[in-house]
C-alpha atoms as a PDB file:
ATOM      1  CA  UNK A   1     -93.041  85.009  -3.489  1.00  0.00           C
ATOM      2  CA  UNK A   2     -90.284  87.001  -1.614  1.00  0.00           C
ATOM      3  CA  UNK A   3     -89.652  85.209   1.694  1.00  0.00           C
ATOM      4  CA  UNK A   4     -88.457  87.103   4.490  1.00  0.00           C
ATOM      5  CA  UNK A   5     -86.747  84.279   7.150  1.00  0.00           C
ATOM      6  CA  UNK A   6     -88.832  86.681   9.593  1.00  0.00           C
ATOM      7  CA  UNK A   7     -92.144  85.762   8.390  1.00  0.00           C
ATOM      8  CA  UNK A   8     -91.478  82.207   6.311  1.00  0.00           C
ATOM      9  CA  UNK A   9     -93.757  79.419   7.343  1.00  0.00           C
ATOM     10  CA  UNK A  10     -92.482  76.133   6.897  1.00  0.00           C
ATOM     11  CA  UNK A  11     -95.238  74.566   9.597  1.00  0.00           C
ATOM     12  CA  UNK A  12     -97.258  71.737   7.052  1.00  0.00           C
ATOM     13  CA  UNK A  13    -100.286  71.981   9.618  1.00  0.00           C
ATOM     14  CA  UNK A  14    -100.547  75.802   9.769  1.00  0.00           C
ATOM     15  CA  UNK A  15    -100.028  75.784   5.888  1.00  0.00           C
ATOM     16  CA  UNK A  16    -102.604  72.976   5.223  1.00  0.00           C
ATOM     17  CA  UNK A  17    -104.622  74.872   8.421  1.00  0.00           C
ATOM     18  CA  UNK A  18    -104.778  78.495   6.271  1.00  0.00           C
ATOM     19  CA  UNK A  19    -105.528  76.732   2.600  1.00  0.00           C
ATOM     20  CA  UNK A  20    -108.341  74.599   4.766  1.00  0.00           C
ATOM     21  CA  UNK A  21    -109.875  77.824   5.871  1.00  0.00           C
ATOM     22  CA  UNK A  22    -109.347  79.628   2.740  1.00  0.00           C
ATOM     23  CA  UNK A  23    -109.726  77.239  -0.097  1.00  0.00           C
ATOM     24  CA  UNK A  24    -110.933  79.230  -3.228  1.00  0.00           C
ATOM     25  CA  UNK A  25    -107.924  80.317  -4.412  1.00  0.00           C
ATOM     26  CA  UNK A  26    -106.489  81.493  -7.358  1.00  0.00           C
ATOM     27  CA  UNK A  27    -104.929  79.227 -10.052  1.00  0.00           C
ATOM     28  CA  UNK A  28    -102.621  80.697 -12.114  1.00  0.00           C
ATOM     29  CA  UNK A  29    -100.771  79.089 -15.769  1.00  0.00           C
ATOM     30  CA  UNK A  30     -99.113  79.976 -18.512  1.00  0.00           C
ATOM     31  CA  UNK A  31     -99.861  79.062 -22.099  1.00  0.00           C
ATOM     32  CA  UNK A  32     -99.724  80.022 -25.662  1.00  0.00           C
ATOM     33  CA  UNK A  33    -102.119  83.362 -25.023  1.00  0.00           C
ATOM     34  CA  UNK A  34     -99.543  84.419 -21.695  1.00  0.00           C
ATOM     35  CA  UNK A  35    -100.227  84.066 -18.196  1.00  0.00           C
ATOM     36  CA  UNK A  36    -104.206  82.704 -17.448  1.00  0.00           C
ATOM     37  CA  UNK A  37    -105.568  82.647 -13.935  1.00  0.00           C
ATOM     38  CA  UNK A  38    -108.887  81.413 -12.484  1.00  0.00           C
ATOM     39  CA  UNK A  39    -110.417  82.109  -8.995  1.00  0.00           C
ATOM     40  CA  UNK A  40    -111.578  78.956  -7.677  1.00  0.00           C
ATOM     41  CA  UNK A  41    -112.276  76.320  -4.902  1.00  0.00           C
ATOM     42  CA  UNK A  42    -109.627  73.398  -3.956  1.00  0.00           C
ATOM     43  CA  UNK A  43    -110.127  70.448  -2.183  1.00  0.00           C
ATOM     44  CA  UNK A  44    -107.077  69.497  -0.375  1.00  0.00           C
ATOM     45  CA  UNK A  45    -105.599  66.129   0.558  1.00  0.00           C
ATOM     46  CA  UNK A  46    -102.150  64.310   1.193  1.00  0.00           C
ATOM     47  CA  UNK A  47    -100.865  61.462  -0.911  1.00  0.00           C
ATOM     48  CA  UNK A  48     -97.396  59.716   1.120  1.00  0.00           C
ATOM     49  CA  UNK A  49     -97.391  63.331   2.870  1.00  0.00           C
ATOM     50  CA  UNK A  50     -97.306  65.362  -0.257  1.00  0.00           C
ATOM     51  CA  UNK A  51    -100.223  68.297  -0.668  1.00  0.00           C
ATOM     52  CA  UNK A  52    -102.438  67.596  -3.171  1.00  0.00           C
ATOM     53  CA  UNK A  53    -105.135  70.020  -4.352  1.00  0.00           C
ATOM     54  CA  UNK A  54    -107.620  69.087  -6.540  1.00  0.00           C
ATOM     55  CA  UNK A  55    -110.311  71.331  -8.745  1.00  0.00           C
ATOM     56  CA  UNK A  56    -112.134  72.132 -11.953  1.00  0.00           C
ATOM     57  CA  UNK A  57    -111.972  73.789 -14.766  1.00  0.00           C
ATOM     58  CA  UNK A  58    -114.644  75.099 -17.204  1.00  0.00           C
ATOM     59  CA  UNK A  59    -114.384  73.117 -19.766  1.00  0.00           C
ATOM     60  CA  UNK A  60    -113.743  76.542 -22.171  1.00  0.00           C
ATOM     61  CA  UNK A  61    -111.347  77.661 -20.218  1.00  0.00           C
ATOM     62  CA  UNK A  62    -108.010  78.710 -22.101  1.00  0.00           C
ATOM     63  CA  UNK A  63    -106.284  76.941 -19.260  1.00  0.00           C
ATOM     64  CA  UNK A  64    -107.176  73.741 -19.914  1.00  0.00           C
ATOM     65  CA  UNK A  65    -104.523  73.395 -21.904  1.00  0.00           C
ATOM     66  CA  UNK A  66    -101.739  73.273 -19.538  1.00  0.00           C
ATOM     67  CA  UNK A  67    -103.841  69.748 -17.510  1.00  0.00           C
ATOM     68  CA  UNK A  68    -101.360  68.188 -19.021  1.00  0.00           C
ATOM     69  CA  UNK A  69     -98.304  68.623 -17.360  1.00  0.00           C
ATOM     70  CA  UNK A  70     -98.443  72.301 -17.333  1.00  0.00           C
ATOM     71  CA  UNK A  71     -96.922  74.338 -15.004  1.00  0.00           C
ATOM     72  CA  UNK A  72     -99.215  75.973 -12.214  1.00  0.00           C
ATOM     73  CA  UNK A  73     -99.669  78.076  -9.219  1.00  0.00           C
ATOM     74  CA  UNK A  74    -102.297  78.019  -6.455  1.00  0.00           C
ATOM     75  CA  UNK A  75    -102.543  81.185  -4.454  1.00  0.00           C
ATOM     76  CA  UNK A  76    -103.835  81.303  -1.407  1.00  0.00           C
ATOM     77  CA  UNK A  77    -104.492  84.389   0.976  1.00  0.00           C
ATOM     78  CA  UNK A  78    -105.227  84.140   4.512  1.00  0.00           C
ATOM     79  CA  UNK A  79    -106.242  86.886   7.466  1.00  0.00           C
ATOM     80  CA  UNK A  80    -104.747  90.142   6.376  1.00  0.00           C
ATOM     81  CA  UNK A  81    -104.822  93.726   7.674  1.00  0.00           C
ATOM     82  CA  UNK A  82    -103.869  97.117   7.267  1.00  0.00           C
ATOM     83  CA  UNK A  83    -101.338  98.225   9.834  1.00  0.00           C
ATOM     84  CA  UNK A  84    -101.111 102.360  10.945  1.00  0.00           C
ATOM     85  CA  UNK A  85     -97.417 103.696  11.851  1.00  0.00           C
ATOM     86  CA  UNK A  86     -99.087 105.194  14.802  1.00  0.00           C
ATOM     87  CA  UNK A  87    -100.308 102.068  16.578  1.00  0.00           C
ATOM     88  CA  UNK A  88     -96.579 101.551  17.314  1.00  0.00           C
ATOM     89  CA  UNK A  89     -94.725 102.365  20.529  1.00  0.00           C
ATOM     90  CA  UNK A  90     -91.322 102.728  18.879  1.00  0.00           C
ATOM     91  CA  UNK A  91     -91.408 105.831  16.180  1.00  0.00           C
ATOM     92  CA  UNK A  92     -90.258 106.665  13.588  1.00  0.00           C
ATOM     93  CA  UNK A  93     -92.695 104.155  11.391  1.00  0.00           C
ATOM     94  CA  UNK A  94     -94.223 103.586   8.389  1.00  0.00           C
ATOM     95  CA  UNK A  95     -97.480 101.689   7.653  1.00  0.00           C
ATOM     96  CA  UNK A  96     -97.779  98.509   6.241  1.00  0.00           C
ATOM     97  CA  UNK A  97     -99.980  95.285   5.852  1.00  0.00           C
ATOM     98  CA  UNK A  98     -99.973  91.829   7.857  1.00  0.00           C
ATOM     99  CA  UNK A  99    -101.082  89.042   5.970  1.00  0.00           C
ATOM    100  CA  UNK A 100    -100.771  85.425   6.017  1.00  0.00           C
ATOM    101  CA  UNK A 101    -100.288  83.447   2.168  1.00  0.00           C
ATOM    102  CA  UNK A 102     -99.296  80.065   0.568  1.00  0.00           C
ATOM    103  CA  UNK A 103     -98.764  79.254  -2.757  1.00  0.00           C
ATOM    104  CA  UNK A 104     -98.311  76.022  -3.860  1.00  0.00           C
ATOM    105  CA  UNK A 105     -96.025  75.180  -7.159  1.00  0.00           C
ATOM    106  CA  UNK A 106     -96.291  72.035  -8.978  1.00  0.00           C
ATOM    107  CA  UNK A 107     -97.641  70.729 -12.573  1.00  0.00           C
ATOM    108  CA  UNK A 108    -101.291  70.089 -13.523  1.00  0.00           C
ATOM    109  CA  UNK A 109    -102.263  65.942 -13.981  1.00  0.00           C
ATOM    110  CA  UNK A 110    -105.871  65.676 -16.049  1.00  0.00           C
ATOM    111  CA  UNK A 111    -108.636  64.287 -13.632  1.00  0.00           C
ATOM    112  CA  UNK A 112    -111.117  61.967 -15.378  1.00  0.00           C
ATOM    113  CA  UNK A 113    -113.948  59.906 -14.007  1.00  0.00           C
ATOM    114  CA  UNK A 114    -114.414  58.698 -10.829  1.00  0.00           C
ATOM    115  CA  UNK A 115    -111.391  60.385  -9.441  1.00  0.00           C
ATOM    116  CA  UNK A 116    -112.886  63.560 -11.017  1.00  0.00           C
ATOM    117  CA  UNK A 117    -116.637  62.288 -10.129  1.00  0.00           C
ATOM    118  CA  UNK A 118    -114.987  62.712  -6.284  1.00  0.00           C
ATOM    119  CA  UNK A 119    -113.506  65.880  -6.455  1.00  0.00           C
ATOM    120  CA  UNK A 120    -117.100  67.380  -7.160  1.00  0.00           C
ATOM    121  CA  UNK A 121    -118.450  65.873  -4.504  1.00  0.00           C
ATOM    122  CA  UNK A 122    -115.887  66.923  -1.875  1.00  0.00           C
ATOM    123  CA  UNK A 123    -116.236  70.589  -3.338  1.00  0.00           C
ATOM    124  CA  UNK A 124    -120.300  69.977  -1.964  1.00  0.00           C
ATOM    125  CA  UNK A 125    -119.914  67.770   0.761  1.00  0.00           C
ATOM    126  CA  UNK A 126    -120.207  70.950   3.803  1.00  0.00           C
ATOM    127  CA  UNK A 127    -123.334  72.478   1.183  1.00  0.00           C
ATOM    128  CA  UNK A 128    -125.686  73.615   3.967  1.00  0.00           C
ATOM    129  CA  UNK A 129    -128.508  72.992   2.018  1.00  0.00           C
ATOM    130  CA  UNK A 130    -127.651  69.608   1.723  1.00  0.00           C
ATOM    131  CA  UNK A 131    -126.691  69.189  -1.766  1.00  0.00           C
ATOM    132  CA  UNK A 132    -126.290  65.857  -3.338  1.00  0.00           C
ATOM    133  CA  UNK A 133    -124.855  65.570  -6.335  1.00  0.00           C
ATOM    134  CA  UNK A 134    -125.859  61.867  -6.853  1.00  0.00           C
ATOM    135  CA  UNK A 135    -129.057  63.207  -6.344  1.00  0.00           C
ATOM    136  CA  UNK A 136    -129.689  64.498  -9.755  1.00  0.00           C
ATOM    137  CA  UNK A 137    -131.031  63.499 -12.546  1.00  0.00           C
ATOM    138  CA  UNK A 138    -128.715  61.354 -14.385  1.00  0.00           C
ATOM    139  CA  UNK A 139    -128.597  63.595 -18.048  1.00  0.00           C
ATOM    140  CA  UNK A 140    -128.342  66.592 -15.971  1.00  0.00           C
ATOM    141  CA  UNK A 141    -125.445  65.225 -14.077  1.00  0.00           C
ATOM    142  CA  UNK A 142    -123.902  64.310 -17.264  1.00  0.00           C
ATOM    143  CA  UNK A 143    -124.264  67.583 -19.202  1.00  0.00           C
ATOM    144  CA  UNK A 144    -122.699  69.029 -15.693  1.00  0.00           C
ATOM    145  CA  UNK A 145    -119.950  67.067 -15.760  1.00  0.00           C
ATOM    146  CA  UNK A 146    -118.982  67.655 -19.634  1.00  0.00           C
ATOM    147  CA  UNK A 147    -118.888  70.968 -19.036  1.00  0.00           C
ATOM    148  CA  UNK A 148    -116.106  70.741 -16.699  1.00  0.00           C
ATOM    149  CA  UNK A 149    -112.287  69.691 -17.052  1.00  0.00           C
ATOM    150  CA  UNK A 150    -110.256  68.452 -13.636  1.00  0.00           C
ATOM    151  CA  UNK A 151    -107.323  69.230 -12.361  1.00  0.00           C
ATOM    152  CA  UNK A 152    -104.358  67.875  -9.644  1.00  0.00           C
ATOM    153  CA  UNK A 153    -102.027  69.791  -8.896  1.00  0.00           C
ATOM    154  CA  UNK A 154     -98.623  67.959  -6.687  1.00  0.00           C
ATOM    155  CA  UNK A 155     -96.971  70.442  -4.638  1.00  0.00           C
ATOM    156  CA  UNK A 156     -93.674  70.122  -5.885  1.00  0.00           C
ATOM    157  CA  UNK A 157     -92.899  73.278  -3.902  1.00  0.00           C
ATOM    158  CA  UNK A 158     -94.808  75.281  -1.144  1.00  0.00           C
ATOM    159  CA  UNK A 159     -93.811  79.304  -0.061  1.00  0.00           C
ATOM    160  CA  UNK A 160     -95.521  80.640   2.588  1.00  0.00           C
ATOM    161  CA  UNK A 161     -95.941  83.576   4.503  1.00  0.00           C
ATOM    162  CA  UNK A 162     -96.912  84.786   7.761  1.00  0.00           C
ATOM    163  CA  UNK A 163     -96.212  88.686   7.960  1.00  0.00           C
ATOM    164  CA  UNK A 164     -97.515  89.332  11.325  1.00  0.00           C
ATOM    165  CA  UNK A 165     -95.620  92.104  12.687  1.00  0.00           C
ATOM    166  CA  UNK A 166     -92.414  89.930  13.774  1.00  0.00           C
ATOM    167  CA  UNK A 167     -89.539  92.277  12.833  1.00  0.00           C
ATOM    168  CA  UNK A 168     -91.203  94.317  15.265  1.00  0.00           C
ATOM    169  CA  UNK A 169     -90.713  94.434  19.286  1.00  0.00           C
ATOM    170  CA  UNK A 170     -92.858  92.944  22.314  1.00  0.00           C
ATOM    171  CA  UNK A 171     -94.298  95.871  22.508  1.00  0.00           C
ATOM    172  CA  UNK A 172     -94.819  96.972  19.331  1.00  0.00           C
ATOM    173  CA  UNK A 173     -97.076  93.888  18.178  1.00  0.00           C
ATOM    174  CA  UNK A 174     -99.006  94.308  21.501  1.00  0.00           C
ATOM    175  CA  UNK A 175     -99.770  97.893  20.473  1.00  0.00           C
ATOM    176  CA  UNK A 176    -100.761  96.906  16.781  1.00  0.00           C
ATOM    177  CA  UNK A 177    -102.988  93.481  19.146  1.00  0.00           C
ATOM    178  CA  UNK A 178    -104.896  95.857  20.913  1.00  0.00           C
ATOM    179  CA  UNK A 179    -105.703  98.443  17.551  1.00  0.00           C
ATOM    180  CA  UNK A 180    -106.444  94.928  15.294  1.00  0.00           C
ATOM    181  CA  UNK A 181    -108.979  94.224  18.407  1.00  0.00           C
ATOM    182  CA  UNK A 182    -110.334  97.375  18.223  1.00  0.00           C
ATOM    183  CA  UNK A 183    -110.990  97.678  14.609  1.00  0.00           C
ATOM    184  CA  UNK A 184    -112.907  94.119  14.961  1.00  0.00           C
ATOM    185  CA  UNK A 185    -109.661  92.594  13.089  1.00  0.00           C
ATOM    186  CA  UNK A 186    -109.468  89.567  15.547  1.00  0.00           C
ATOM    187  CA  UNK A 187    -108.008  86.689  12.922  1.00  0.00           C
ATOM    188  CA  UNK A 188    -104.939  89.411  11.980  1.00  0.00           C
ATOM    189  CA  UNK A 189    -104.967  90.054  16.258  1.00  0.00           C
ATOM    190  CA  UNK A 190    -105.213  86.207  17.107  1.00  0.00           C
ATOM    191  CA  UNK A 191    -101.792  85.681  14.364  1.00  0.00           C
ATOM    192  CA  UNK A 192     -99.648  88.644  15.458  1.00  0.00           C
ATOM    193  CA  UNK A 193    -100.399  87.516  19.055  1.00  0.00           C
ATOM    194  CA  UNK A 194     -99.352  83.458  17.940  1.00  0.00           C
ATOM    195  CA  UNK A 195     -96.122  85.516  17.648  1.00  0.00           C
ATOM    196  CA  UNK A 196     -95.345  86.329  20.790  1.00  0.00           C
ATOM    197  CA  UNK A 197     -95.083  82.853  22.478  1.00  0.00           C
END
C-alpha cells in the first residue's frame, strides 16, 4: 500500500477496531499458478501483542499450498466514500475517495485440530440463530471439517490507512461532514470529523 504520512494509521486499537468491524477480508498468496486470493472471514486475536488472524480454507483451494510458510496478505477495507470537488470551500478541486484500510503481511502457519476446531467456532459464536457447531451430528461435523484447511497468519507487518480528507483545511472537511451527512454517509462523516480534534 502507498502510505501518505497524512493519512497513515499506526493506532493498534483503531487498526484492530476497523478489522473487528470489517472482518471478511480478502486473503491474497502467491503460488506456482500466480497470485490467488480468497474473500473470507477472520477471527482476530493477539498473541504477546502481536495480531493474529485466523481462517479457513476450502480444502480445494489452490491456496492451500502456501499454509505452509507461504507468504500472505489480508486486506481489509473499512468506511469509504466518494468525495465531489464541489463540496469544498477552497476551489480549484478535484474529486476523490475517503476510505479507511489495513492490510496485514505475514506468512501462513497450517491450523490442525483443536486449534482449528476453535477457529470455527469463533467464526459462529455472534450466529443470531444460535448456531452450535458442537451441536451437530458427529459424521456431519467430520465431513465439514475435512473439507476445510486452516490458516494463521502473524502480522509480521501492518499498513494502514485512514484517507479522510486530512490534507484538506478546517473548513474544507466540515464542508465534505455536512455533504457525507447528507448523502446518509455517516461512518465516512463520523472519520473525517475524528480528524478535526
Amino acid at each position: 500500500m502507498h502510505l501518505r504520512p497524512a493519512f497513515t494509521e499506526t493506532d493498534p486499537a483503531r487498526i484492530g477496531g476497523l478489522i473487528a468491524a470489517n472482518p471478511f477480508g480478502l486473503l491474497v498468496t502467491q503460488g506456482p499458478r500466480g497470485m490467488d486470493a480468497s474473500h473470507l472471514p477472520f477471527v482476530m486475536n493477539n498473541d504477546n501483542d502481536v495480531l493474529m488472524l485466523t481462517g479457513h480454507l476450502a480444502a480445494g483451494s489452490a491456496q492451500c499450498e502456501a499454509l505452509d510458510g507461504g507468504a500472505a496478505l489480508a486486506v481489509f477495507s473499512g468506511p469509504h466514500a466518494y468525495i465531489s470537488p464541489g463540496w469544498y470551500r477552497t476551489q480549484p478541486a478535484v474529486p476523490t475517495w475517503d476510505y479507511a484500510a489495513v492490510h496485514v503481511h505475514g506468512h501462513l502457519e497450517r491450523l490442525e485440530g483443536e486449534a482449528l476446531v476453535e477457529t470455527m467456532r469463533a467464526l459462529s459464536r455472534d450466529d443470531p440463530g444460535g448456531f452450535d457447531m458442537d451441536a451437530l451430528e458427529a459424521r456431519y461435523r467430520d465431513g465439514m471439517m475435512n473439507g476445510v484447511r486452516g490458516f494463521r497468519l502473524r502480522a509480521e507487518r501492518i499498513e494502514a490507512q485512514w484517507k479522510m480528507s486530512q490534507n484538506r483545511s478546517a473548513a474544507d472537511r466540515e464542508a465534505v461532514i455536512a455533504a457525507l451527512r447528507a448523502r446518509g454517509e455517516h461512518a465516512v462523516a463520523d472519520l473525517v470529523a475524528a480528524t478535526l480534534s
